[in-house]
N, C-alpha and C. Protein backbone atom coordinates (compact mmCIF):
# COMPACT_ATOMS: atom_id res chain seq x y z
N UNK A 1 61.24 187.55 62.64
CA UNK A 1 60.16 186.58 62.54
C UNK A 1 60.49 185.35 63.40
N UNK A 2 59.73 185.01 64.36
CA UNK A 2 59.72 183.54 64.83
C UNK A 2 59.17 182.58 64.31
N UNK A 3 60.70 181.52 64.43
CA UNK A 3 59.83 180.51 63.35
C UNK A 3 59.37 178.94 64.47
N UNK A 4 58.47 178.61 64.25
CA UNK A 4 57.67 178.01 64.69
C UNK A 4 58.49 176.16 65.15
N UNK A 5 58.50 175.79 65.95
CA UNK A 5 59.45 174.89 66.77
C UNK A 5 58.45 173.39 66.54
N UNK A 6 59.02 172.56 65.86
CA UNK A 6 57.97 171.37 65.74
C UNK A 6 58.88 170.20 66.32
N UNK A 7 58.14 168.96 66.63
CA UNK A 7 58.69 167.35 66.57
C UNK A 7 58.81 166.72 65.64
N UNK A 8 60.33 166.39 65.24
CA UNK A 8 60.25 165.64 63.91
C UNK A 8 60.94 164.21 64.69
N UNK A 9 60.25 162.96 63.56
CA UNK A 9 61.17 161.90 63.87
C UNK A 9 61.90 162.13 63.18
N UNK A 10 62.95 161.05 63.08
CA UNK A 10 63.72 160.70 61.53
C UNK A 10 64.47 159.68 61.66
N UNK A 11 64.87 159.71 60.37
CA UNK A 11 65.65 158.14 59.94
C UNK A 11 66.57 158.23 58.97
N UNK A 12 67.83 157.70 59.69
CA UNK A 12 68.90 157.83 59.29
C UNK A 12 69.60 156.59 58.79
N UNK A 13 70.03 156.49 57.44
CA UNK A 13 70.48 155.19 56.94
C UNK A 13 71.85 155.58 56.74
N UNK A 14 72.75 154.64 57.55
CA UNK A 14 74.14 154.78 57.41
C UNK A 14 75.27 154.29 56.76
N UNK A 15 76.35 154.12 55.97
CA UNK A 15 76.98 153.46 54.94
C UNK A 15 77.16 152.13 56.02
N UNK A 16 77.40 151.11 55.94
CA UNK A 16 78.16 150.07 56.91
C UNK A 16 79.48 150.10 56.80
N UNK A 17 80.05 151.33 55.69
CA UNK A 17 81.65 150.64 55.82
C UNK A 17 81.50 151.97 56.99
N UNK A 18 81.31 152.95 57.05
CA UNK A 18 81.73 153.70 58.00
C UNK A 18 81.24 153.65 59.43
N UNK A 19 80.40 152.59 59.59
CA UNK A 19 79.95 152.36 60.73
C UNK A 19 80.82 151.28 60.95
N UNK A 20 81.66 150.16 60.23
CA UNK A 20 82.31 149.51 60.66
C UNK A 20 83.81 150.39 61.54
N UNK A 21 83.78 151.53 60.95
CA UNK A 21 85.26 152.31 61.30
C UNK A 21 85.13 152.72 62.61
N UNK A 22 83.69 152.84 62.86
CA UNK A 22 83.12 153.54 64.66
C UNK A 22 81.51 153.90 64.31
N UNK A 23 81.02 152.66 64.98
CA UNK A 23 79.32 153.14 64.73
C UNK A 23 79.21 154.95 66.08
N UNK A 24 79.59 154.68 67.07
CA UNK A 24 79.65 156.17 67.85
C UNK A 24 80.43 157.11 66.94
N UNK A 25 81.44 157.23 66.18
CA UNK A 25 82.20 158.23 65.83
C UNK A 25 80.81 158.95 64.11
N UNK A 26 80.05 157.88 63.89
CA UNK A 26 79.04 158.30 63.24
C UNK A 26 77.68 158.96 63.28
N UNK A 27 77.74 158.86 64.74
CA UNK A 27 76.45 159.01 65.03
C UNK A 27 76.79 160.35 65.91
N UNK A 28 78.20 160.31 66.46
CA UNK A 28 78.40 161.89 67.19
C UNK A 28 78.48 162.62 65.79
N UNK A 29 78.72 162.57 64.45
CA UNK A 29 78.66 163.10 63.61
C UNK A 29 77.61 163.87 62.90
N UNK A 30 76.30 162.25 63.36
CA UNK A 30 75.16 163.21 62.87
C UNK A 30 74.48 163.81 63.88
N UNK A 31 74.99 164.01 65.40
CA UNK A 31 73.96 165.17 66.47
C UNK A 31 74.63 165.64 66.01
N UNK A 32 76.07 166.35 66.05
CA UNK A 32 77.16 167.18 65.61
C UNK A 32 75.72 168.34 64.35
N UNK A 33 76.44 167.34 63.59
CA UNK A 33 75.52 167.93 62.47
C UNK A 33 73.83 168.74 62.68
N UNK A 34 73.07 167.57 63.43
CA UNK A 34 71.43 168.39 64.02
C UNK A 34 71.77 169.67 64.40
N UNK A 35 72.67 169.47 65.61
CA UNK A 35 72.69 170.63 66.73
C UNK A 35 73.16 171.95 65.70
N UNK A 36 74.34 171.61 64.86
CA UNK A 36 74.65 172.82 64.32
C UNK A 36 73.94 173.41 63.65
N UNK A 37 72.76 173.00 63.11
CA UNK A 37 71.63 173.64 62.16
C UNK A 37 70.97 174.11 62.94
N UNK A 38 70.45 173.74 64.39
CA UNK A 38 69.30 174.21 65.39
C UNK A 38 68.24 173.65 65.30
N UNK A 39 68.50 172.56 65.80
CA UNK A 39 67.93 170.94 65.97
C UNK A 39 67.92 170.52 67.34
N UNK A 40 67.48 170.74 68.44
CA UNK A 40 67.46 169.57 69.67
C UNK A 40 67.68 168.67 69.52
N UNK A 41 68.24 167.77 69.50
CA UNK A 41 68.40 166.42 69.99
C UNK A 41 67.53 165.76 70.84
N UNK A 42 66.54 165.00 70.76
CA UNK A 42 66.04 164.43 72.23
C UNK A 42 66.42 162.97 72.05
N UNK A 43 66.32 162.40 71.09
CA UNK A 43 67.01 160.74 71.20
C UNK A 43 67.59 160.66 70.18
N UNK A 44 68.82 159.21 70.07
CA UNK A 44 69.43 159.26 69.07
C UNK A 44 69.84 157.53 68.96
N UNK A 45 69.76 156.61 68.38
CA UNK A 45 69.95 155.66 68.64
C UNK A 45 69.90 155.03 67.91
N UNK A 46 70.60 153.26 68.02
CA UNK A 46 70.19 152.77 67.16
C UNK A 46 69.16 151.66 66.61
N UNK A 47 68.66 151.62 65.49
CA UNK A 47 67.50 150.90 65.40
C UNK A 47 67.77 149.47 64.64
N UNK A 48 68.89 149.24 64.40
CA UNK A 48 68.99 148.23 64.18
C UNK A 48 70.04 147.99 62.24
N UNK A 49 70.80 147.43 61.74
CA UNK A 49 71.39 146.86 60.68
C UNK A 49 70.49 145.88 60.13
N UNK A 50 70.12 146.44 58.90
CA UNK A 50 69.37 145.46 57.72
C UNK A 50 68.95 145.76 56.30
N UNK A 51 68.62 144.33 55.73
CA UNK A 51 69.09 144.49 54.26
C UNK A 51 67.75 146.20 53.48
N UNK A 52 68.02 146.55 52.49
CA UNK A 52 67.40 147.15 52.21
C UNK A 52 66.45 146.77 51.40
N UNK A 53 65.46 147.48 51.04
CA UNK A 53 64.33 146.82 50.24
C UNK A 53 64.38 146.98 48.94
N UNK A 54 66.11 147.71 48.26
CA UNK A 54 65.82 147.93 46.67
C UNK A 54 67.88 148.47 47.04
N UNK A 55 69.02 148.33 46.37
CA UNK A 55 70.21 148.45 46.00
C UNK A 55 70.32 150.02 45.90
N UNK A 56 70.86 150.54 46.71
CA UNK A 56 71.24 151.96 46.50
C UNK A 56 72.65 152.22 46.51
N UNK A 57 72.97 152.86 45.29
CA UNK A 57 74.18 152.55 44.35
C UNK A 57 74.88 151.47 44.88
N UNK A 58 75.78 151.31 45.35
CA UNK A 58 76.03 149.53 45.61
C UNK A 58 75.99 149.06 46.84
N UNK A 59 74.87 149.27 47.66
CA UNK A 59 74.69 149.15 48.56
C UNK A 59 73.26 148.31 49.15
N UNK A 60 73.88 147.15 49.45
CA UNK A 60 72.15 146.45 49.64
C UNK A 60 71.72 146.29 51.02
N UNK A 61 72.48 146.86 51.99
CA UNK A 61 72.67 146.46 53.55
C UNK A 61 72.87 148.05 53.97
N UNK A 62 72.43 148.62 55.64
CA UNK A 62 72.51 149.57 56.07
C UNK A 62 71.95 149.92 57.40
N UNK A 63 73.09 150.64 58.43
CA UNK A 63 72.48 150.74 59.70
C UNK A 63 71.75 151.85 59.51
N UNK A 64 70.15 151.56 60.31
CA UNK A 64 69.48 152.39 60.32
C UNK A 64 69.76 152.74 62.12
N UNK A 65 69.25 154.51 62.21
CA UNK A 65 69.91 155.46 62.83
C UNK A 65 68.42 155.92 63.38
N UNK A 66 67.66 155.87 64.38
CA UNK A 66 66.45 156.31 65.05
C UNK A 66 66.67 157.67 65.65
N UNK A 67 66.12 158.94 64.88
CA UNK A 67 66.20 160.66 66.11
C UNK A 67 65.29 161.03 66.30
N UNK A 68 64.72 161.53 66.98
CA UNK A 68 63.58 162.37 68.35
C UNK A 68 64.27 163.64 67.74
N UNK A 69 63.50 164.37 67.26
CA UNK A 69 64.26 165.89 67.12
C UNK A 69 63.05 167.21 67.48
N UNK A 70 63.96 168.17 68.04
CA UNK A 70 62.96 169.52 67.94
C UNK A 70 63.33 170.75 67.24
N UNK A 71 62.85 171.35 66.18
CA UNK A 71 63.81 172.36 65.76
C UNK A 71 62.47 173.04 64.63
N UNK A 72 63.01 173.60 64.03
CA UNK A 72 62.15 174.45 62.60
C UNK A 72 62.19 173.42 61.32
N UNK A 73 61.46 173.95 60.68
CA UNK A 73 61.01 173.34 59.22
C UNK A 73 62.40 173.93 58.57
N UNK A 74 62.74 174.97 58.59
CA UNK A 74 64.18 175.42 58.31
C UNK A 74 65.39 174.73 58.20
N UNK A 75 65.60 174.60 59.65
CA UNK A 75 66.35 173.85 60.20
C UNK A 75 66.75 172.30 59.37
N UNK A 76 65.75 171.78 59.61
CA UNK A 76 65.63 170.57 59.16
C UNK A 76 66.03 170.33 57.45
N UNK A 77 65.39 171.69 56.73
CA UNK A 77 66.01 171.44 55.23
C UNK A 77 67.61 171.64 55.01
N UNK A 78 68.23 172.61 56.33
CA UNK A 78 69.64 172.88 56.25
C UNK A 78 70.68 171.28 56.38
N UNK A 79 70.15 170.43 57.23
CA UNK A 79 70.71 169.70 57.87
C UNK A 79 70.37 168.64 56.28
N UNK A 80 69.18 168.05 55.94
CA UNK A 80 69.39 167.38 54.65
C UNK A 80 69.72 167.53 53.45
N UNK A 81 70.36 169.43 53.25
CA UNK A 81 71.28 169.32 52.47
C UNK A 81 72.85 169.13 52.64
N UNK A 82 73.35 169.08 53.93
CA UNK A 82 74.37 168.91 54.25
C UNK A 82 74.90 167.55 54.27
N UNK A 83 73.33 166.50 54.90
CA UNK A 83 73.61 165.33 55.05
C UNK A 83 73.94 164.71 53.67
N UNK A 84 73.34 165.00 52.85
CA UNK A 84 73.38 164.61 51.69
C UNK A 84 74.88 164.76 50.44
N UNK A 85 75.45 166.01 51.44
CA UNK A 85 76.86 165.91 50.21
C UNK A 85 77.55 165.34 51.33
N UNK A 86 77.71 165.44 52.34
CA UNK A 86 78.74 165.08 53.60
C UNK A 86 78.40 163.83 54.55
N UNK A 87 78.71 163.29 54.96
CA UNK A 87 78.70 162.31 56.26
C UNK A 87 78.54 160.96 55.68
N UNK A 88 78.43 159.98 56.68
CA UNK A 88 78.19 158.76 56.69
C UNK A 88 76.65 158.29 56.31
N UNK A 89 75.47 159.05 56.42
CA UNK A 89 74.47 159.06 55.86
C UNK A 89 73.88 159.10 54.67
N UNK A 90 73.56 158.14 53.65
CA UNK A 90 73.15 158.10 52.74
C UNK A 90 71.84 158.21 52.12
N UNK A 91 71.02 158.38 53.08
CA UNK A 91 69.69 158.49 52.82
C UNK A 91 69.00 158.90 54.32
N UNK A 92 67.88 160.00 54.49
CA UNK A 92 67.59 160.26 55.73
C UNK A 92 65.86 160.66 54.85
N UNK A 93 65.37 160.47 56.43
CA UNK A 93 63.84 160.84 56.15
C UNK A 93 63.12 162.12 57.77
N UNK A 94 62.57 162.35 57.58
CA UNK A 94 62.12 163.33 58.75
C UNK A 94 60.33 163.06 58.63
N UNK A 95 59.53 163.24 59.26
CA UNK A 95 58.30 163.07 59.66
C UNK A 95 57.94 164.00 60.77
N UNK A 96 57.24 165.18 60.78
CA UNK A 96 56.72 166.18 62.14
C UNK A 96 56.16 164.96 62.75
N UNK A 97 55.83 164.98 64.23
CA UNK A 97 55.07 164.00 64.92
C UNK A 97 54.48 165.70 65.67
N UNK A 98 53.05 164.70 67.02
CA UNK A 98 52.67 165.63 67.51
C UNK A 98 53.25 165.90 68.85
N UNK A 99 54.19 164.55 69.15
CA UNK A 99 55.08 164.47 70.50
C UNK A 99 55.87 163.25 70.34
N UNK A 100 56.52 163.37 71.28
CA UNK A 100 57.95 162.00 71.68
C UNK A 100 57.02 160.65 72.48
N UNK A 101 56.80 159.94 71.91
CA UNK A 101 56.32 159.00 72.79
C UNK A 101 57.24 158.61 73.95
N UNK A 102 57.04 158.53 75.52
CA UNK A 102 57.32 158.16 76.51
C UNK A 102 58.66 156.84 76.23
N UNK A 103 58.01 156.27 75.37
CA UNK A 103 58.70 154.93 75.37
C UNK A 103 60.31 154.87 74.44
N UNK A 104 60.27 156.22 73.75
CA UNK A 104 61.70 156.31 73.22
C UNK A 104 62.04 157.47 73.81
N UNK A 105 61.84 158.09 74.61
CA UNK A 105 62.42 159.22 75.87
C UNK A 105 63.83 158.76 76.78
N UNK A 106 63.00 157.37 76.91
CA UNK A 106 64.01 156.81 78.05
C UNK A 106 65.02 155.89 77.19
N UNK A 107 65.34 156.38 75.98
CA UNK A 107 66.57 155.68 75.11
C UNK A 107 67.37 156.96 75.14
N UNK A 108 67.12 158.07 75.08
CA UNK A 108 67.84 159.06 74.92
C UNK A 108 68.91 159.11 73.90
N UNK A 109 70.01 159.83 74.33
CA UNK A 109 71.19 159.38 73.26
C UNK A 109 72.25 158.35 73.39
N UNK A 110 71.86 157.55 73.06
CA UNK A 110 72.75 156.15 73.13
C UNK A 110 74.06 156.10 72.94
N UNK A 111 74.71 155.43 73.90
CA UNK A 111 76.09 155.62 73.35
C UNK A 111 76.00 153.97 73.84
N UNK A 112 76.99 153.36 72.44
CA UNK A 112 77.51 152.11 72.68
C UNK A 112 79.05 151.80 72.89
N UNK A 113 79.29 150.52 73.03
CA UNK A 113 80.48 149.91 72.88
C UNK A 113 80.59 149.37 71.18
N UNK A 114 81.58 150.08 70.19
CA UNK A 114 81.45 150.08 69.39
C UNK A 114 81.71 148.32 68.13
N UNK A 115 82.54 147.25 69.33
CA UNK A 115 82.60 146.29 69.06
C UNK A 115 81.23 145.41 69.26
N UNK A 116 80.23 145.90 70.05
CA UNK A 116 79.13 144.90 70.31
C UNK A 116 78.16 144.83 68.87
N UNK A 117 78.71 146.06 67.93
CA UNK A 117 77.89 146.42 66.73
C UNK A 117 78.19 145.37 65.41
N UNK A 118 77.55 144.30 65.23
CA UNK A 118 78.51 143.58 64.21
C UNK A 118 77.54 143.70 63.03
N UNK A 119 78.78 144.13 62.36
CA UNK A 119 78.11 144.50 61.00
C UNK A 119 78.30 143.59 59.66
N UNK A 120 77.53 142.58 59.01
CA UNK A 120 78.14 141.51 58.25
C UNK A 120 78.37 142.33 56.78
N UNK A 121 79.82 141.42 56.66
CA UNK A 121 80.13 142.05 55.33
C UNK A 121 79.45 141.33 53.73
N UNK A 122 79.57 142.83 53.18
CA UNK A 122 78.60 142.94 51.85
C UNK A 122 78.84 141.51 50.85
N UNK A 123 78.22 140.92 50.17
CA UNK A 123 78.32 139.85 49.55
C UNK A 123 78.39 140.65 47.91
N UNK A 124 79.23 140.78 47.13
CA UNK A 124 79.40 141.33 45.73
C UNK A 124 79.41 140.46 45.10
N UNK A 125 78.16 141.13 44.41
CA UNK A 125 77.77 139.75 43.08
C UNK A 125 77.73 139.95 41.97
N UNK A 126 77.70 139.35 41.06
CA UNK A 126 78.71 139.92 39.89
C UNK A 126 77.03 140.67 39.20
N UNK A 127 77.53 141.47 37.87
CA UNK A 127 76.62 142.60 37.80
C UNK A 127 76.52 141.86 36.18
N UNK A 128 76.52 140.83 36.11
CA UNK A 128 75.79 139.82 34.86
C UNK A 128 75.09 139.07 35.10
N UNK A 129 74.19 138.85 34.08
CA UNK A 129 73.17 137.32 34.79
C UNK A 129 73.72 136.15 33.75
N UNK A 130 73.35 134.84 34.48
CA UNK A 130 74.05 133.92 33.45
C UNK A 130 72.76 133.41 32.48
N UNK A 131 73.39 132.91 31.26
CA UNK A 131 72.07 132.94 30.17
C UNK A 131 71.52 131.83 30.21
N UNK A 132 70.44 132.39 29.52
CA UNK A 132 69.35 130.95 29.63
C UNK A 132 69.52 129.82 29.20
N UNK A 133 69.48 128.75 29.34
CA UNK A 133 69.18 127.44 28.45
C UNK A 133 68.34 126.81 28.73
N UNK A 134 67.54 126.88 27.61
CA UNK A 134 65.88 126.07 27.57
C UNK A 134 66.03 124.08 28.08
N UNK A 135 65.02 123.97 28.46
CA UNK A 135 65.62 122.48 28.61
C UNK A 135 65.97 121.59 27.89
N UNK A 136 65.95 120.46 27.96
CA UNK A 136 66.64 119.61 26.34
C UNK A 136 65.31 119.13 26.30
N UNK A 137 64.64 118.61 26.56
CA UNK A 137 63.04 118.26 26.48
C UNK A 137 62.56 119.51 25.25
N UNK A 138 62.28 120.49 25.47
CA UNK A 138 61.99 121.50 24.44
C UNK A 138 62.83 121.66 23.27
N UNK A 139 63.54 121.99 23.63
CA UNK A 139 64.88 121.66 22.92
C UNK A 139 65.02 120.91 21.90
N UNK A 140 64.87 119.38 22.07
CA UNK A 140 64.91 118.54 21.27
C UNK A 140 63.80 118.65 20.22
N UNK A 141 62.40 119.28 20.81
CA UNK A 141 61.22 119.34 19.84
C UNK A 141 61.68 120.44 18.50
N UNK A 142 62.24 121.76 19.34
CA UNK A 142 62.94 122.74 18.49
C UNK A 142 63.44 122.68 17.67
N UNK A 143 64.42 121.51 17.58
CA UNK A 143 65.46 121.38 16.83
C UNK A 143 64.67 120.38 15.05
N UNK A 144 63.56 120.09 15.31
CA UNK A 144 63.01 119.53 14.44
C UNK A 144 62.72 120.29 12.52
N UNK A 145 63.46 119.56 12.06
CA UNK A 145 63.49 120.53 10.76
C UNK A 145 61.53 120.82 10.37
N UNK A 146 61.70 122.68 9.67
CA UNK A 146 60.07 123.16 9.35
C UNK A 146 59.48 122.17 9.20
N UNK A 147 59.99 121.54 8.15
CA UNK A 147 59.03 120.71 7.16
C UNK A 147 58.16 119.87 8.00
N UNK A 148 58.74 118.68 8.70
CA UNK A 148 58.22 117.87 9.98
C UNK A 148 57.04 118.82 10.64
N UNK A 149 57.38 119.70 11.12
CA UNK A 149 56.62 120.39 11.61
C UNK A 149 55.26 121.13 11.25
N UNK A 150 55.69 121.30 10.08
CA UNK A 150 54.33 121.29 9.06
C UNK A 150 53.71 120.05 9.08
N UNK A 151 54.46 119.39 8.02
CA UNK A 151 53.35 117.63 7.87
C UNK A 151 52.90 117.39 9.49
N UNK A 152 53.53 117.58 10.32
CA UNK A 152 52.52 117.35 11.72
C UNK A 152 51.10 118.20 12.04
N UNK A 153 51.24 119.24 11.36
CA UNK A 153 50.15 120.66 11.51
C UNK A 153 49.32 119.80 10.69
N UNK A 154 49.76 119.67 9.60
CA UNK A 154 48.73 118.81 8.71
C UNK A 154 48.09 117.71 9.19
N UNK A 155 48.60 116.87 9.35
CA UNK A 155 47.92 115.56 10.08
C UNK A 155 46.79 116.28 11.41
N UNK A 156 47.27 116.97 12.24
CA UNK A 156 46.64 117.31 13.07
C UNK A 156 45.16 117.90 12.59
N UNK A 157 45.48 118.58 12.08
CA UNK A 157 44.15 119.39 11.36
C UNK A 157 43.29 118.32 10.45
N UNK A 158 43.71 117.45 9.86
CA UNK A 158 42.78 116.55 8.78
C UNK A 158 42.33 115.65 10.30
N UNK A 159 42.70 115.12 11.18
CA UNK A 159 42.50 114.66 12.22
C UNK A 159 41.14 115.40 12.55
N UNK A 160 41.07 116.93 13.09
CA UNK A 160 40.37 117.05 13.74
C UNK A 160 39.05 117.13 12.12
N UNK A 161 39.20 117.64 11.04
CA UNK A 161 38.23 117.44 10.26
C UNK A 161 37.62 116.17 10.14
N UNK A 162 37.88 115.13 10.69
CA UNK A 162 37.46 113.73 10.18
C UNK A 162 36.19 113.62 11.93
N UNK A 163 36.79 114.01 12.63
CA UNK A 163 36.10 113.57 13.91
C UNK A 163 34.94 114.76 14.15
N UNK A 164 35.10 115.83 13.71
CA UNK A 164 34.00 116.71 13.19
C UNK A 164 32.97 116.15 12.13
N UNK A 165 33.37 115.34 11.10
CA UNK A 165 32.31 114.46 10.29
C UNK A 165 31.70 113.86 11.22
N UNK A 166 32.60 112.93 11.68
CA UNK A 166 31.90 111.60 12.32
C UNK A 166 30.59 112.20 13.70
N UNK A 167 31.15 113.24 14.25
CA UNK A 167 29.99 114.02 15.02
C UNK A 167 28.79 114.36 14.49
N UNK A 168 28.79 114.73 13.10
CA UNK A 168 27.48 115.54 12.57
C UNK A 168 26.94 114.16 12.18
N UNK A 169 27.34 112.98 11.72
CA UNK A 169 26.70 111.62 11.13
C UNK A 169 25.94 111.30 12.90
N UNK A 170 26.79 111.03 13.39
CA UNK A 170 26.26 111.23 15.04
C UNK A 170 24.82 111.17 15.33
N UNK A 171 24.91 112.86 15.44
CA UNK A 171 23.83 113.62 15.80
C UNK A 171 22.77 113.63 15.00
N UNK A 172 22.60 113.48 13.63
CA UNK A 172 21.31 113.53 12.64
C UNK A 172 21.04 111.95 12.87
N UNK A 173 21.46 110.83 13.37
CA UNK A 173 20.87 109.63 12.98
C UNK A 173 19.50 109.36 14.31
C-alpha cells in the first residue's frame, strides 16, 4: 500500500536546560529523530525562546523549534511517540499545510553558533502563597463585639422607620 506523502508544519518546544548544554546538539537530535521515522526535513530552525502561556511541570520558559516537514500521517505519529518518552522536546505540535511558503524555504536548516543563543535562567518561586491580611480599616470594624453590632442594626432600622413616617405625613398634606 502507498501511503500518501503530505506537508506538515510543526512546533517544537524545547527544555532550556538542554538547550543551554547545545541548542545545535538538540536540534540535530530532533532531524535525527524526523529523518529516522521518514520525515523530510525541509526547514528546521529556530523561532525564538519565550515564556509559556500556562507552567508545564516546572517549566514556565521554552525554546520554541520551527519544521517544514514532508512525510506520512504514519510517520509523523511514530516520531511523537518517540518525542515524547525521549529527547529534549517536551511538547510538539504538527499541522498538514497545503505547501512551504517561499519565505521559510530560504531558512532551511539552520545551524547556529551555539553561544549567540542566550537563554535566561528560570526564576523558582516558591510553591506557597503568602496569606491574606484584611486591612486594619476593616479589621478594626470586625473586631467589634455582636452586641454593638446589633444595637447599631437597630438604630439603623428605627432610623429608616421614622423617615418613612415623615414621607407618608409628606405626601397626604
Amino acid at each position: 500500500m502507498t501511503e500518501h506523502k503530505h506537508i506538515y508544519q510543526a512546533m517544537f518546544l524545547l527544555d532550556n536546560e538542554e538547550v543551554r548544554k547545545g541548542f545545535n546538539a538538540a536540534k540535530d537530535w530532533i532531524q535525527t529523530t524526523l529523518e529516522k521515522h521518514g520525515l523530510e526535513v525541509k526547514v528546521l530552525r529556530l523561532w525564538g525562546e519565550r515564556q509559556l502561556a500556562y507552567t508545564i511541570g516546572k517549566r514556565k520558559r521554552a525554546t520554541y523549534l520551527l519544521g517544514w516537514l514532508e512525510g506520512s500521517g504514519d510517520s509523523v505519529n511514530e516520531v511523537k511517540r518517540e518525542l515524547y518518552l525521549l529527547g529534549p522536546a517536551f511538547r510538539c505540535m504538527f499541522l498538514q499545510e497545503d505547501a512551504i511558503p517561499e519565505e521559510e524555504l530560504v531558512f532551511g536548516i539552520e545551524k547556529m553558533d551555539d553561544s549567540a543563543l542566550v537563554i535566561p535562567e528560570e526564576v523558582i518561586e516558591p510553591d506557597f502563597e503568602e496569606p491574606y491580611e484584611e486591612p486594619e480599616e476593616e479589621q478594626a470594624a470586625d473586631d467589634k463585639p455582636k452586641e454593638e453590632k446589633k444595637a447599631e442594626g437597630a438604630d439603623s432600622d428605627k432610623n429608616e422607620a421614622s423617615a418613612e413616617k415623615t414621607e407618608e405625613v409628606k405626601t397626604d398634606g
